[in-house]
C-alpha atoms as a PDB file:
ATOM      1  CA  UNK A   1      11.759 -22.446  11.095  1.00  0.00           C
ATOM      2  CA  UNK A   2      15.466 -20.969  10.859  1.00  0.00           C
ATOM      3  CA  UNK A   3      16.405 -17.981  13.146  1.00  0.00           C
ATOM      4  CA  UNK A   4      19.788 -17.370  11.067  1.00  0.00           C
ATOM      5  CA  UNK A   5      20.769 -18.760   7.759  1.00  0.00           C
ATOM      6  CA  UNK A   6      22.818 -22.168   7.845  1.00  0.00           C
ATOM      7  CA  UNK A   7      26.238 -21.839   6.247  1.00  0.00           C
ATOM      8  CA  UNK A   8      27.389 -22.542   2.924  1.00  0.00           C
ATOM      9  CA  UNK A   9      27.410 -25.909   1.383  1.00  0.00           C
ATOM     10  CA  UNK A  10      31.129 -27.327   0.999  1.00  0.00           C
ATOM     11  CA  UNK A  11      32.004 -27.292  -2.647  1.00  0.00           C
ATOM     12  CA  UNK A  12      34.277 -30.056  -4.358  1.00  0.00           C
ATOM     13  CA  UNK A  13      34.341 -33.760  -3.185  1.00  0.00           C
ATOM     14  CA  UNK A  14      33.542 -32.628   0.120  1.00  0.00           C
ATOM     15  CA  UNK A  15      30.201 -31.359  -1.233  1.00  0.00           C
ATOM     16  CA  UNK A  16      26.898 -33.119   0.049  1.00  0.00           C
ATOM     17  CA  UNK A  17      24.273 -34.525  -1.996  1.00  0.00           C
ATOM     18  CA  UNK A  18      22.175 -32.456  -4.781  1.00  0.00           C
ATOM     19  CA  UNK A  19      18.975 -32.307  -2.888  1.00  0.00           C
ATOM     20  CA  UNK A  20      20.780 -31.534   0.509  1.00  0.00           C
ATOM     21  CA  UNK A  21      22.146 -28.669  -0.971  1.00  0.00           C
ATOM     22  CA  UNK A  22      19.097 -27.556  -2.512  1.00  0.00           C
ATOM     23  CA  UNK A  23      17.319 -27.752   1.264  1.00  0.00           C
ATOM     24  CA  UNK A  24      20.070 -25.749   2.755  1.00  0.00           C
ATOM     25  CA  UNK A  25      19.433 -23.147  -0.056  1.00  0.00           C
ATOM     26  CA  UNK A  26      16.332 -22.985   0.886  1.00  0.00           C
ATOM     27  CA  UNK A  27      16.373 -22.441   4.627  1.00  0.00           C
ATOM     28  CA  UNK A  28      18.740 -19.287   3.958  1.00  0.00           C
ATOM     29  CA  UNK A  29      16.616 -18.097   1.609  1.00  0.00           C
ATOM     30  CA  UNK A  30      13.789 -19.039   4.326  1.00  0.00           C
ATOM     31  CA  UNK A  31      15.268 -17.036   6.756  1.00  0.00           C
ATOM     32  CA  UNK A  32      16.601 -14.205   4.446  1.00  0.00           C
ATOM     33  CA  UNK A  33      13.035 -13.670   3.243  1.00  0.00           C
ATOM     34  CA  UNK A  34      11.337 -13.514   6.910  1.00  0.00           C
ATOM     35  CA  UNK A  35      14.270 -10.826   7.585  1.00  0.00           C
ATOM     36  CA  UNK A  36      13.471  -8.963   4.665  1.00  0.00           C
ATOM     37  CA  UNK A  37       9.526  -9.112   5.088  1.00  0.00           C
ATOM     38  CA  UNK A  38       9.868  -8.431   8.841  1.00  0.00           C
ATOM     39  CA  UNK A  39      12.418  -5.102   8.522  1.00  0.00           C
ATOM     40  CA  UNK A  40      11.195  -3.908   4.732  1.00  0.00           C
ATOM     41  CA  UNK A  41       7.300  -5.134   4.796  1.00  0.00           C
ATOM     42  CA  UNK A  42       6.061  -7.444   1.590  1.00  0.00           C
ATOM     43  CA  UNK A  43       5.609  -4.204  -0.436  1.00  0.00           C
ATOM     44  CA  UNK A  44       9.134  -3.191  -0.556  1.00  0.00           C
ATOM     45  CA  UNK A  45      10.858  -6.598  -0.015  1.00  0.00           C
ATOM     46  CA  UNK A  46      12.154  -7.773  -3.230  1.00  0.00           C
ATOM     47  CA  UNK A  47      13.525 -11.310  -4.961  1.00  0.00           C
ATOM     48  CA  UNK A  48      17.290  -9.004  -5.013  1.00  0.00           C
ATOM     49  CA  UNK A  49      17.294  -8.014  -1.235  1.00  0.00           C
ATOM     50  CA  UNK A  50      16.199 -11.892  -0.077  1.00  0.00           C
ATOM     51  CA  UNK A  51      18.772 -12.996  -2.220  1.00  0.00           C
ATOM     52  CA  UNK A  52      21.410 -10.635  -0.959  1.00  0.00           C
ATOM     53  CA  UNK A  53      20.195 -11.306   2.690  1.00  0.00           C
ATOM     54  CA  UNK A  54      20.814 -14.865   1.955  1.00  0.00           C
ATOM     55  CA  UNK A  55      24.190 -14.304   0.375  1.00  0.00           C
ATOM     56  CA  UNK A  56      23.452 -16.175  -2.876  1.00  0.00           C
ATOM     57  CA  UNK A  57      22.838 -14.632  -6.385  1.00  0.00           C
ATOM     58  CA  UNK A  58      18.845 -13.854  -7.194  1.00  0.00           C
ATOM     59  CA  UNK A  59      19.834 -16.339  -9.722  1.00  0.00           C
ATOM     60  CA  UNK A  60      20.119 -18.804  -7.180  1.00  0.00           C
ATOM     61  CA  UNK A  61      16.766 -16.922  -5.638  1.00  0.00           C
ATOM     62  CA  UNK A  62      14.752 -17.982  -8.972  1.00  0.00           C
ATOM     63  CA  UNK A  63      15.849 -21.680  -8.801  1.00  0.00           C
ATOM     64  CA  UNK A  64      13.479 -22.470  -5.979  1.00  0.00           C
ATOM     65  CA  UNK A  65      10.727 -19.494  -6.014  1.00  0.00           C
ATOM     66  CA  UNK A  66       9.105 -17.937  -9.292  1.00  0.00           C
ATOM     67  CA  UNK A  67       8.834 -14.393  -7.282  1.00  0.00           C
ATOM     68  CA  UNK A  68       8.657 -12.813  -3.865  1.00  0.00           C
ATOM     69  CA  UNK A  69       4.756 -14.329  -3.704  1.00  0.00           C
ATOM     70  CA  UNK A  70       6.002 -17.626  -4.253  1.00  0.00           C
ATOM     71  CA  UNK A  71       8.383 -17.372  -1.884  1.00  0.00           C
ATOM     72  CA  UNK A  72       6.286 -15.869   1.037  1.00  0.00           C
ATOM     73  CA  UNK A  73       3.653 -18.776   0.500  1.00  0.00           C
ATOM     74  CA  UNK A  74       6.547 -21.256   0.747  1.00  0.00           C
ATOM     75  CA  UNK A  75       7.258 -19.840   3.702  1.00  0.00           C
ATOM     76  CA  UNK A  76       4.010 -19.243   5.542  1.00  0.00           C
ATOM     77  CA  UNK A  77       2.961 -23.269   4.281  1.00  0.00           C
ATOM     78  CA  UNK A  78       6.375 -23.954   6.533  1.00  0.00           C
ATOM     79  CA  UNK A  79       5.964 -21.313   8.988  1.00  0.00           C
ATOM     80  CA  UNK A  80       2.192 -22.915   9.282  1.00  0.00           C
ATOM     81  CA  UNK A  81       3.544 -26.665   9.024  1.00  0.00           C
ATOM     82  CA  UNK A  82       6.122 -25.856  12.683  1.00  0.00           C
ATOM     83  CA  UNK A  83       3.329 -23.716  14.331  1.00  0.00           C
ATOM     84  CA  UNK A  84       0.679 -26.855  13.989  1.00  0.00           C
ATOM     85  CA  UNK A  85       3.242 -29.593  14.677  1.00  0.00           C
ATOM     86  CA  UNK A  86       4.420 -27.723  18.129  1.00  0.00           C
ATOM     87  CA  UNK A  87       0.782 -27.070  19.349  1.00  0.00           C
ATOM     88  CA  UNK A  88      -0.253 -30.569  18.750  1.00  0.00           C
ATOM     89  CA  UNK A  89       2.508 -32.202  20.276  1.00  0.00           C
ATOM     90  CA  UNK A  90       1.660 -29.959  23.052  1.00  0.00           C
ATOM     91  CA  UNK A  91      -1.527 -31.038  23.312  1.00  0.00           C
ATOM     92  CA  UNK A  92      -0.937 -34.565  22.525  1.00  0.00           C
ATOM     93  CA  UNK A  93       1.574 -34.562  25.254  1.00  0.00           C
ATOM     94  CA  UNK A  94      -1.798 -33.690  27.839  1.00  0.00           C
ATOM     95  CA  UNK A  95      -4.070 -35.947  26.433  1.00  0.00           C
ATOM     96  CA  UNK A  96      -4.839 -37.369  29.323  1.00  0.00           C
ATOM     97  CA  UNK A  97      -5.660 -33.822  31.700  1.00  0.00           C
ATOM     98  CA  UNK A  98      -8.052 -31.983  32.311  1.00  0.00           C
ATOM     99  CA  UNK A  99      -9.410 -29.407  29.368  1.00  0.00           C
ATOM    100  CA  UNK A 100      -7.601 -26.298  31.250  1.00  0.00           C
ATOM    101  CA  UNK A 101      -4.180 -27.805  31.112  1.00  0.00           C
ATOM    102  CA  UNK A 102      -4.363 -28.990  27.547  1.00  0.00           C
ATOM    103  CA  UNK A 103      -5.624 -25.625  26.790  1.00  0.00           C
ATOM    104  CA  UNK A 104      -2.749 -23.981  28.638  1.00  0.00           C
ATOM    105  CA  UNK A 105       0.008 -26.089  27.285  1.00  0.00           C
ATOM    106  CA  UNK A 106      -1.182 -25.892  23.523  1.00  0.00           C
ATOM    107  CA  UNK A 107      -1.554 -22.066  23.862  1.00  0.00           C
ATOM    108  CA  UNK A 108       1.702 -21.814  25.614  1.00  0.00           C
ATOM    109  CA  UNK A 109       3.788 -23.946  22.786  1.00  0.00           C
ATOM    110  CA  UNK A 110       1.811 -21.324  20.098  1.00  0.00           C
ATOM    111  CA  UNK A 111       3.274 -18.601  21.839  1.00  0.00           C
ATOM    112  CA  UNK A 112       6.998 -20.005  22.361  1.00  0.00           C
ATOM    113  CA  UNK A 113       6.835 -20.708  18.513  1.00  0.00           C
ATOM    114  CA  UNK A 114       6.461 -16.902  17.897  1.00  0.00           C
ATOM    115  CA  UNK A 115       8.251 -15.732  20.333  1.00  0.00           C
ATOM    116  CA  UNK A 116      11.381 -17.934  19.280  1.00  0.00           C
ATOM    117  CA  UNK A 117      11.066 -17.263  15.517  1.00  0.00           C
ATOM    118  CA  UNK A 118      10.038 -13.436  15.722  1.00  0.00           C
ATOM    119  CA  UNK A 119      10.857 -12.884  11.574  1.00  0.00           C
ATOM    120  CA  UNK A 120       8.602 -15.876  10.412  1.00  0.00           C
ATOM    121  CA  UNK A 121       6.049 -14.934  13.170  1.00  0.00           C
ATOM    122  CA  UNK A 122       5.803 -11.523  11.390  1.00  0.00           C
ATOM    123  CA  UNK A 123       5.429 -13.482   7.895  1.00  0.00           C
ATOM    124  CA  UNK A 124       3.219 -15.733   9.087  1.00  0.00           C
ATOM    125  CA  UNK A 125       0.717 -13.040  11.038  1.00  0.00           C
ATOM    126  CA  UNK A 126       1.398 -10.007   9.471  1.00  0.00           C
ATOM    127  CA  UNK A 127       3.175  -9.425   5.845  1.00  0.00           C
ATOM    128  CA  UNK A 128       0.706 -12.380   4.414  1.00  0.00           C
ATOM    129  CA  UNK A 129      -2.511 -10.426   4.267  1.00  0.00           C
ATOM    130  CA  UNK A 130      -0.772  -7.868   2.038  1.00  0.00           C
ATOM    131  CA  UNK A 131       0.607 -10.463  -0.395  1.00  0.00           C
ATOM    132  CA  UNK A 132      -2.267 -11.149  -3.143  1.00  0.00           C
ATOM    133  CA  UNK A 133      -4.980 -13.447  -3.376  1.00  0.00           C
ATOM    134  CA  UNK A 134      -2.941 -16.830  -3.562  1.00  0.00           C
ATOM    135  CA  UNK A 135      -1.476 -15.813  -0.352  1.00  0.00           C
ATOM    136  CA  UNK A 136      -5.061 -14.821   1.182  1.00  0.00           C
ATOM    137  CA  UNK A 137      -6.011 -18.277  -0.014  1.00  0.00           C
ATOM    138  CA  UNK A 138      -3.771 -19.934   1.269  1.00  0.00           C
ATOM    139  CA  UNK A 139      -4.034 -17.767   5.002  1.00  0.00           C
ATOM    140  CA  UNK A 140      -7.737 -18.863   4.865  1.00  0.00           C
ATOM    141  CA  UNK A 141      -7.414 -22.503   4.314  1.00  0.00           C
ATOM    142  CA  UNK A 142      -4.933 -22.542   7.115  1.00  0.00           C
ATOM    143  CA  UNK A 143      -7.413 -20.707   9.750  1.00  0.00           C
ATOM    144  CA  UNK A 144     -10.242 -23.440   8.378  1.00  0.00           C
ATOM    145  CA  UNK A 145      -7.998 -26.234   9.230  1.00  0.00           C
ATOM    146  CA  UNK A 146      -6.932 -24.821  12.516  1.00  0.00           C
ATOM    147  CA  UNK A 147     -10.437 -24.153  13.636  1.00  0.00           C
ATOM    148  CA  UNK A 148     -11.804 -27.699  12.174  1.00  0.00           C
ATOM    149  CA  UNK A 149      -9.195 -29.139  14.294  1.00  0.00           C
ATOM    150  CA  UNK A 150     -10.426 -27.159  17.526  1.00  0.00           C
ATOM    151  CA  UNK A 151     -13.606 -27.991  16.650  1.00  0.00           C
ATOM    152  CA  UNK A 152     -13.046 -31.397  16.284  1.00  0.00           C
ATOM    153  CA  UNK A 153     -11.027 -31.512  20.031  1.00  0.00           C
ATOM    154  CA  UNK A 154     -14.020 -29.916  20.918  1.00  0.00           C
ATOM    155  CA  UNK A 155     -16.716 -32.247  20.019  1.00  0.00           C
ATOM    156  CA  UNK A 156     -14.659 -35.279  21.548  1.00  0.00           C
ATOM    157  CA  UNK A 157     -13.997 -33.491  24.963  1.00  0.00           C
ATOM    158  CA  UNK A 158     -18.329 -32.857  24.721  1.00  0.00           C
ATOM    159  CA  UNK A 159     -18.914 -36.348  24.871  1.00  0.00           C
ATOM    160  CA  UNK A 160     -16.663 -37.090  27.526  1.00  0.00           C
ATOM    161  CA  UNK A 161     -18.235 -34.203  29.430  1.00  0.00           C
ATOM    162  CA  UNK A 162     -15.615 -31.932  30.006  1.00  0.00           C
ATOM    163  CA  UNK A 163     -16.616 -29.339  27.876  1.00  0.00           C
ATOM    164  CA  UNK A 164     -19.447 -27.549  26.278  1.00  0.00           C
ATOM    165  CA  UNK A 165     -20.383 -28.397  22.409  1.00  0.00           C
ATOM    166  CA  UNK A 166     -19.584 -25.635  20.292  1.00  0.00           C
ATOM    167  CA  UNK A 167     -22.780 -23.840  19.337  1.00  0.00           C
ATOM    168  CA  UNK A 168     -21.278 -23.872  15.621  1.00  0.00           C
ATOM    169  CA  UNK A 169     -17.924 -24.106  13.661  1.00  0.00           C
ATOM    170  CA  UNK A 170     -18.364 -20.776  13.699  1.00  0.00           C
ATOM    171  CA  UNK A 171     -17.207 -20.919  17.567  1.00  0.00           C
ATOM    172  CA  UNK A 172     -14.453 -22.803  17.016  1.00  0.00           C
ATOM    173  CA  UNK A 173     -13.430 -20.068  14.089  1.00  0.00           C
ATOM    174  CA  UNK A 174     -13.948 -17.335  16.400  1.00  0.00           C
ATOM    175  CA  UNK A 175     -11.173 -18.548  18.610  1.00  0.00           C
ATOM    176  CA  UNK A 176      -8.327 -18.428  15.834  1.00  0.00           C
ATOM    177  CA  UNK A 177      -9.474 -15.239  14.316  1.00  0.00           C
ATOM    178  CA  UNK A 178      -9.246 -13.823  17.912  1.00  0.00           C
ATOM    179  CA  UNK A 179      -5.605 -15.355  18.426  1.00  0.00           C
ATOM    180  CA  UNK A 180      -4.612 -14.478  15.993  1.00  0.00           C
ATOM    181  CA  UNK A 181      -5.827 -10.529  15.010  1.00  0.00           C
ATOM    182  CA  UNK A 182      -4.263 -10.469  18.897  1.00  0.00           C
ATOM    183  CA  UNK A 183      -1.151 -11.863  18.058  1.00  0.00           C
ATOM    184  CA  UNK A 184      -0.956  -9.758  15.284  1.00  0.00           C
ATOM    185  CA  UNK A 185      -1.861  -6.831  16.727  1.00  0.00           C
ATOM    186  CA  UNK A 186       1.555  -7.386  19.206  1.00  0.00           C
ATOM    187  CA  UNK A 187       3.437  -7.480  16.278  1.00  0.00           C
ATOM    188  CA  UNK A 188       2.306  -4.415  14.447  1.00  0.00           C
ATOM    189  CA  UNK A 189       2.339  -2.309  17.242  1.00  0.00           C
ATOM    190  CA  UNK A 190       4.627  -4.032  20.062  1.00  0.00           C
ATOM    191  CA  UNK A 191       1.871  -3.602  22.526  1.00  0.00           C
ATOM    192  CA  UNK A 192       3.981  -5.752  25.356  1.00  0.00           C
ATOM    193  CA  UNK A 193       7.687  -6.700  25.405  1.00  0.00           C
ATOM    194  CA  UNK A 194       6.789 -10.538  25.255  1.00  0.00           C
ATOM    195  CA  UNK A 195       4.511 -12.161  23.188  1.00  0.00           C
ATOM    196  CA  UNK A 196       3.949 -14.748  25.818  1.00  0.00           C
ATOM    197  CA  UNK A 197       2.540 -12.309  28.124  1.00  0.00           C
ATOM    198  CA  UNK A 198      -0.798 -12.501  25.992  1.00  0.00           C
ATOM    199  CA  UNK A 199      -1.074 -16.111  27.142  1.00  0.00           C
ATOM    200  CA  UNK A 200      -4.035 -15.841  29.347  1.00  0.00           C
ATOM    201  CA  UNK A 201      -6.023 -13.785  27.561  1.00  0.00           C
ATOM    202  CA  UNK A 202      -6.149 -16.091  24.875  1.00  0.00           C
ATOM    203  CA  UNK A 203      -6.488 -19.130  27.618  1.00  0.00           C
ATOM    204  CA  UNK A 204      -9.848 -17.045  28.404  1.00  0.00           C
ATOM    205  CA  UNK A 205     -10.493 -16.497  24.956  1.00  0.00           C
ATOM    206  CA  UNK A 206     -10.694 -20.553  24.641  1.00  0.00           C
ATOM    207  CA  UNK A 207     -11.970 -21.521  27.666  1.00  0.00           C
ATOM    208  CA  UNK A 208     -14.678 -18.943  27.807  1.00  0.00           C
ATOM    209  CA  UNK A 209     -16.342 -20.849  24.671  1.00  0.00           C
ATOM    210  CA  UNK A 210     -15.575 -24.366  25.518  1.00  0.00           C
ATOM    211  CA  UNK A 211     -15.114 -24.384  29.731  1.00  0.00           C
ATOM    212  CA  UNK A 212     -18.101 -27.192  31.068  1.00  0.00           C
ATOM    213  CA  UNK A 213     -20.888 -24.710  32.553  1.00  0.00           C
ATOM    214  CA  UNK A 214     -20.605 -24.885  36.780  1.00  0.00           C
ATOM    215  CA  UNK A 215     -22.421 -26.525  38.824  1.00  0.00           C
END
């Protein structure tokens, strides 16, 4: 994700490639959009203000996205794309410790991802339910992958024996729509200064489904 659109392409012989232009485009307009949603909500952002926000022409706007719907799915499939790659790298970076410290790191690399990319965070979260049904769709096929994915670590940490088998996938599902209607809800309403300060309550949220039973 981009915090603050990257500068203008050179123009002339100096100029870079066609398609590295293109890319650069679209990061400002990334970022121009997740200012736009974030300050103006979906409702009232428009392909004009993204466009302005990104210093370009809406011309310019309509060369990569068909409308602002286009262009907030684009961005919550890349939004999405970081949030996974972080958390998994997180994880994969604990393979080898125990289920609490794996759960801890993932949750805490979730967490750094929103709180380091605050505009896209409110995309991603927030301004998406609001945005149609291809947006919905695309929201829910996201939360089914996430979840098959925890269900998945799941099942392999079961037969190991360091955790509990789900009951269902609907266990595993639980846990993201938690997360995330938590997340969320700090965003809407700003309930604590840092979004990282939720981090235990969703370390309980995941370990309270998936910690091994004592004794």
């Amino acid at each position: 994700m981009v915090t603050h659109p990257l500068p203008a392409a050179p123009r002339g012989r100096h100029a870079p490639p066609l398609q590295v232009r293109q890319d650069r485009q679209r990061q400002r307009l990334f970022s121009a959009a997740a200012s736009v949603f974030a300050r103006s909500g979906y409702a009232d952002a428009s392909a004009e203000a993204i466009a302005r926000e990104a210093g370009m022409s809406k011309a310019t706007f309509y060369e990569h996205f068909d409308n602002k719907e286009d262009c907030i799915v684009a961005l919550f499939d890349a939004a999405v794309g970081v949030l996974d790659g972080a958390m998994r790298a997180a994880g994969e970076a604990q393979a080898a410790a125990d289920l609490g410290t794996r759960v801890q790191a993932t949750v805490r690399a979730f967490l750094k991802v929103l709180a380091d990319f605050p505009d896209e965070s409110q995309t991603l979260l927030v301004e998406i339910v609001g945005a149609g049904p291809r947006a919905m769709e695309r929201r829910d096929a996201a939360l089914d992958r996430i979840a098959s994915a925890i269900d998945g670590y799941n099942a392999t940490d079961a037969e190991r024996g360091a955790a509990r088998r789900f009951a269902s996938f609907d266990d595993a599902f639980a846990i993201v729509g938690a997360v995330v209607e938590l997340a969320s809800r700090h965003l809407r309403k700003r309930r604590t200064e840092d979004i990282r300060e939720l981090e235990p309550v969703i370390e309980r949220v995941a370990l309270g489904l998936a910690a091994p039973q004592p004794g």
